[in-house]
C-alpha atoms as a PDB file:
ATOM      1  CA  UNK A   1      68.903 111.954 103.255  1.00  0.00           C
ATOM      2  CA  UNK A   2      70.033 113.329 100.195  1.00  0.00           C
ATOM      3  CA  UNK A   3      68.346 116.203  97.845  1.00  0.00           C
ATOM      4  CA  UNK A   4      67.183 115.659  94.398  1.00  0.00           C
ATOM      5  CA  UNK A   5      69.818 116.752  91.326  1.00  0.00           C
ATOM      6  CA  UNK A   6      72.520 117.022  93.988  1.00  0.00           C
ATOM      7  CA  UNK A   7      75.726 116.622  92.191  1.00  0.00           C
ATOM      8  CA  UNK A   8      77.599 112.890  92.885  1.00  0.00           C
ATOM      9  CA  UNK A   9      81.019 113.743  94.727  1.00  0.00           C
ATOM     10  CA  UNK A  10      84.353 112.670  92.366  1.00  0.00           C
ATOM     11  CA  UNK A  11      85.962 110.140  93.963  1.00  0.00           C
ATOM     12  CA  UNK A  12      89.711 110.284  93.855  1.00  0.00           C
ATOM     13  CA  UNK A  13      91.737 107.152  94.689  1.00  0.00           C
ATOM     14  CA  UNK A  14      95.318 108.573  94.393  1.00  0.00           C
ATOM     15  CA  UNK A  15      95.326 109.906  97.955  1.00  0.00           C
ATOM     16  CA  UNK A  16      94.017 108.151 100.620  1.00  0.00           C
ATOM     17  CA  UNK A  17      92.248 111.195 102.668  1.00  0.00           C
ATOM     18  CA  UNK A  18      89.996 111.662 105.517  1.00  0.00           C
ATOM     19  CA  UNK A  19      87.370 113.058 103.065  1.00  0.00           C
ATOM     20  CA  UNK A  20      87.934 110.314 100.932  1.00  0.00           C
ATOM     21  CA  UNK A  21      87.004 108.153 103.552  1.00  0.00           C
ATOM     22  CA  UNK A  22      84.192 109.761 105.329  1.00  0.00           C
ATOM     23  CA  UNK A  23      82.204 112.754 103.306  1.00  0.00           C
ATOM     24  CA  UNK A  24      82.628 111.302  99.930  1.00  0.00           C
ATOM     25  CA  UNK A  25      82.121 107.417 101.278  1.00  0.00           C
ATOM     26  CA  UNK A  26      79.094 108.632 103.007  1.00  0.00           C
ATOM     27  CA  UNK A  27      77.493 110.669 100.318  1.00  0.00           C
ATOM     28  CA  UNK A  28      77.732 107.778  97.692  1.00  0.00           C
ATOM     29  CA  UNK A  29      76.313 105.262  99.818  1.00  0.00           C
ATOM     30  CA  UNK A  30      73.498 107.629 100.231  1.00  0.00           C
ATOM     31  CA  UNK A  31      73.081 108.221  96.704  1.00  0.00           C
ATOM     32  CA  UNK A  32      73.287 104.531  96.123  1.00  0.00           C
ATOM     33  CA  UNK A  33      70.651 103.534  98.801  1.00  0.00           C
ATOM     34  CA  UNK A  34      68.378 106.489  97.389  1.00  0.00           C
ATOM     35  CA  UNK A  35      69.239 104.346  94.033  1.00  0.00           C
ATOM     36  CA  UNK A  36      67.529 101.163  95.731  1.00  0.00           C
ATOM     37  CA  UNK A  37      64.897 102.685  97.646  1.00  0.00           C
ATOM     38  CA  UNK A  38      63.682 103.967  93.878  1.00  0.00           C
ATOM     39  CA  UNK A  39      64.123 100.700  92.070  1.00  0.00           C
ATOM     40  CA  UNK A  40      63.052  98.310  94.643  1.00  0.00           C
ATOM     41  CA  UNK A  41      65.031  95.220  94.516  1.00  0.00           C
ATOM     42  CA  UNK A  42      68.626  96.815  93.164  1.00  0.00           C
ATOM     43  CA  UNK A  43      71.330  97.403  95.175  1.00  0.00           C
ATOM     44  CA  UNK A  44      70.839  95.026  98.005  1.00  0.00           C
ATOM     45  CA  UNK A  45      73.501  95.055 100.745  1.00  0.00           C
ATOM     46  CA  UNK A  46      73.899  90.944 100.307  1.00  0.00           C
ATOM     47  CA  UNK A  47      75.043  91.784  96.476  1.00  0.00           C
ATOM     48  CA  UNK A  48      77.173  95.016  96.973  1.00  0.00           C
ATOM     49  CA  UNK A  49      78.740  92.798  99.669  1.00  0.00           C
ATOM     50  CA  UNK A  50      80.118  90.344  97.209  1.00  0.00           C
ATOM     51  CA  UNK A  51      81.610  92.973  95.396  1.00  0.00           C
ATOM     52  CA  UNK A  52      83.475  93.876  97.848  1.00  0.00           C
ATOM     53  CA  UNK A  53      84.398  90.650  99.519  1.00  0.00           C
ATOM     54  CA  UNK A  54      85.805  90.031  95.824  1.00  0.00           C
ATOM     55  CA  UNK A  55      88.175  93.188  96.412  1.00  0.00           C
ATOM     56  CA  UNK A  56      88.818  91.841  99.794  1.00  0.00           C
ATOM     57  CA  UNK A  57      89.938  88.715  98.631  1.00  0.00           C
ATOM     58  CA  UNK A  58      92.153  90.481  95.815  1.00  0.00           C
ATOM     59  CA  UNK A  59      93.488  92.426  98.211  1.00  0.00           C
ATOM     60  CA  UNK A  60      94.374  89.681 101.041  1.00  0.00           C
ATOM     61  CA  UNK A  61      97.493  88.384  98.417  1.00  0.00           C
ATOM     62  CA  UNK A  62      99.181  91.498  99.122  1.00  0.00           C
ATOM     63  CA  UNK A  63     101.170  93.836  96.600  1.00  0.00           C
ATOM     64  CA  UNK A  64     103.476  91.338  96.182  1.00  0.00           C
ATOM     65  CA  UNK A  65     102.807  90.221  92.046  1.00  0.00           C
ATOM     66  CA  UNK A  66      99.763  92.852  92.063  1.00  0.00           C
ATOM     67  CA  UNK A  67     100.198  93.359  88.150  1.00  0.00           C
ATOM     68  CA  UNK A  68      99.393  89.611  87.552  1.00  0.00           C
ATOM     69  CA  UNK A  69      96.358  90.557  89.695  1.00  0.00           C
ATOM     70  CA  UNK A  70      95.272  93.888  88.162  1.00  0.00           C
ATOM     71  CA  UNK A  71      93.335  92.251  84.892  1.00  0.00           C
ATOM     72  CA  UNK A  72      91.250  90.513  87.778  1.00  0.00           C
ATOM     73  CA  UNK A  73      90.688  93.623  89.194  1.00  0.00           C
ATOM     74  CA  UNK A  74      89.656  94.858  85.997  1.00  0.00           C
ATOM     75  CA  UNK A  75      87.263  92.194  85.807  1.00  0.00           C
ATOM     76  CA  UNK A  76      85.265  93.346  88.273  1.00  0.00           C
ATOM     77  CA  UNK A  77      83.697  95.890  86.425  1.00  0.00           C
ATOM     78  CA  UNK A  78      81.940  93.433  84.141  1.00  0.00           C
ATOM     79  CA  UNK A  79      80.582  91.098  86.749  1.00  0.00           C
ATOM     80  CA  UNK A  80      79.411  94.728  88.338  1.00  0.00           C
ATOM     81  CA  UNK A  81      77.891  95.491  84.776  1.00  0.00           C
ATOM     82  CA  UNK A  82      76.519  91.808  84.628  1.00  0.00           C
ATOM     83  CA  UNK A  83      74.758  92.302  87.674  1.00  0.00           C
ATOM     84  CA  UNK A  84      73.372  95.499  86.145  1.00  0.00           C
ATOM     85  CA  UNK A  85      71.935  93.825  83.345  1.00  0.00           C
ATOM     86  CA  UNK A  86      70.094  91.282  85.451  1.00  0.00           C
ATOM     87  CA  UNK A  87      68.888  94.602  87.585  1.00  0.00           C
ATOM     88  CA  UNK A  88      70.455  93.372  90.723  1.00  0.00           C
ATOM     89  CA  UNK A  89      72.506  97.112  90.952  1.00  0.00           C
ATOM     90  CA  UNK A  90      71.403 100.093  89.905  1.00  0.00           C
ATOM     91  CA  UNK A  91      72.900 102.396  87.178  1.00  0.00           C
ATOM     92  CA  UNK A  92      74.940 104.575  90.148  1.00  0.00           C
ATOM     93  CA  UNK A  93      76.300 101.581  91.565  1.00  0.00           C
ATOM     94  CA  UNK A  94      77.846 100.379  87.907  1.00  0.00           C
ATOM     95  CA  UNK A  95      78.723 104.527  88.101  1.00  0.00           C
ATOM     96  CA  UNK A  96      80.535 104.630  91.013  1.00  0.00           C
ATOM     97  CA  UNK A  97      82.440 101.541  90.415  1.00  0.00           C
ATOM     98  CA  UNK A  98      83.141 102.026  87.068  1.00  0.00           C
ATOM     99  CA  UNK A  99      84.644 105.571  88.388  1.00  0.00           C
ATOM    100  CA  UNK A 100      86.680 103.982  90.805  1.00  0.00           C
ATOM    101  CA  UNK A 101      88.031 100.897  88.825  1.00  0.00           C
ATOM    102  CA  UNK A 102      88.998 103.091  86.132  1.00  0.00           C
ATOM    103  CA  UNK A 103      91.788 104.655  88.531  1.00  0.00           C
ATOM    104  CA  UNK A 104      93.181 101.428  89.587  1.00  0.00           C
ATOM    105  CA  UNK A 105      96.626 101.173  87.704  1.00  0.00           C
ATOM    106  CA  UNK A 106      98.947 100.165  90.873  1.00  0.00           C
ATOM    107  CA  UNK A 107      98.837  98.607  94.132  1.00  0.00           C
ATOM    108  CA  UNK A 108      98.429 101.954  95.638  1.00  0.00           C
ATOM    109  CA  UNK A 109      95.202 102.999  93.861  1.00  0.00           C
ATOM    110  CA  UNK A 110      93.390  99.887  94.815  1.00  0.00           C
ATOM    111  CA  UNK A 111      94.472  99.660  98.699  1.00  0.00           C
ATOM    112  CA  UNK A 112      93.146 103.496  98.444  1.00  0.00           C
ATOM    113  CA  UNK A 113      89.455 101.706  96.579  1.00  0.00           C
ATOM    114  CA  UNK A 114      89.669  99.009  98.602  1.00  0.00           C
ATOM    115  CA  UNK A 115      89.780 100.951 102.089  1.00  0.00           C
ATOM    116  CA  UNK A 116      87.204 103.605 100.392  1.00  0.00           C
ATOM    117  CA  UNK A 117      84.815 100.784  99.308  1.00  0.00           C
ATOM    118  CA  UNK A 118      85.267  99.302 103.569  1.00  0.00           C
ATOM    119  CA  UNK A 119      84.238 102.885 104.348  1.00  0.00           C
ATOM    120  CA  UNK A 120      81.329 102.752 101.984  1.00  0.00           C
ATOM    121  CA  UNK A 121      79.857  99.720 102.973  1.00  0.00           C
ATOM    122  CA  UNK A 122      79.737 100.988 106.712  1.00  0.00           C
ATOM    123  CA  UNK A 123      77.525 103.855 105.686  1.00  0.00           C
ATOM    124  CA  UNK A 124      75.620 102.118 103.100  1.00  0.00           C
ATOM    125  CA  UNK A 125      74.495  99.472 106.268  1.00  0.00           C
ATOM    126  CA  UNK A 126      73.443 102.453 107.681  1.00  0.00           C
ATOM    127  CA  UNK A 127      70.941 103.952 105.392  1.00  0.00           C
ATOM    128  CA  UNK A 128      69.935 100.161 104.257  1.00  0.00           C
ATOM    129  CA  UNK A 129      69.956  98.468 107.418  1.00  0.00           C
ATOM    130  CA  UNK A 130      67.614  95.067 105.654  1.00  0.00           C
END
């Protein structure tokens, strides 16, 4: 899977590349299942999933009055950093989204997260298949 002290890969949300979406998608979900499979009980596909349905769902209105949007966007770092408290995601999780919602200025930025986070989830099923 992955080696211990490997470095996390930066993700960068102001291109939408093929790396993007496959070598850096795949190497965070298996830091982040490496995450759960040391702290049994974080990180559980069900809860990442409603993190991301949440960016679906923000994302489904379109760019059309996206700045009225963005603060909700924003938001989404605290309910991630909620769910950190209650240790239902680990400290790389709260990482890599903190990382990635930081970048989000424009409508641009989060299609590029939103797609990234799609790509992700794919190979986060695969290394945490329950």
């Amino acid at each position: 899977m992955i080696k211990e002290n490997s470095a996390e890969p930066e993700v960068q949300l102001q291109a939408l590349t093929a790396e993007l979406l496959s070598t850096t998608a795949d190497r965070w979900a298996q830091i982040i299942a490496k995450e759960a499979e040391d702290q049994n009980g974080r990180n559980k596909s069900t809860q990442l999933r409603r993190f991301y349905d949440e960016i679906c769902r923000l994302h489904d209105k379109g760019e059309r009055d996206f700045e009225r949007r963005l603060p909700f966007v924003h938001m989404i770092l605290s309910r991630v950093a909620y769910a950190k408290s209650r240790k239902l995601v680990g400290d790389q999780f709260y990482q890599l989204m903190q990382t990635c919602l930081r970048q989000v200025e424009n409508w641009q930025a989060f299609d590029n997260f939103k797609h990234f986070m799609e790509a992700f989830m794919g190979f986060y099923r695969m290394y945490r298949p329950q």
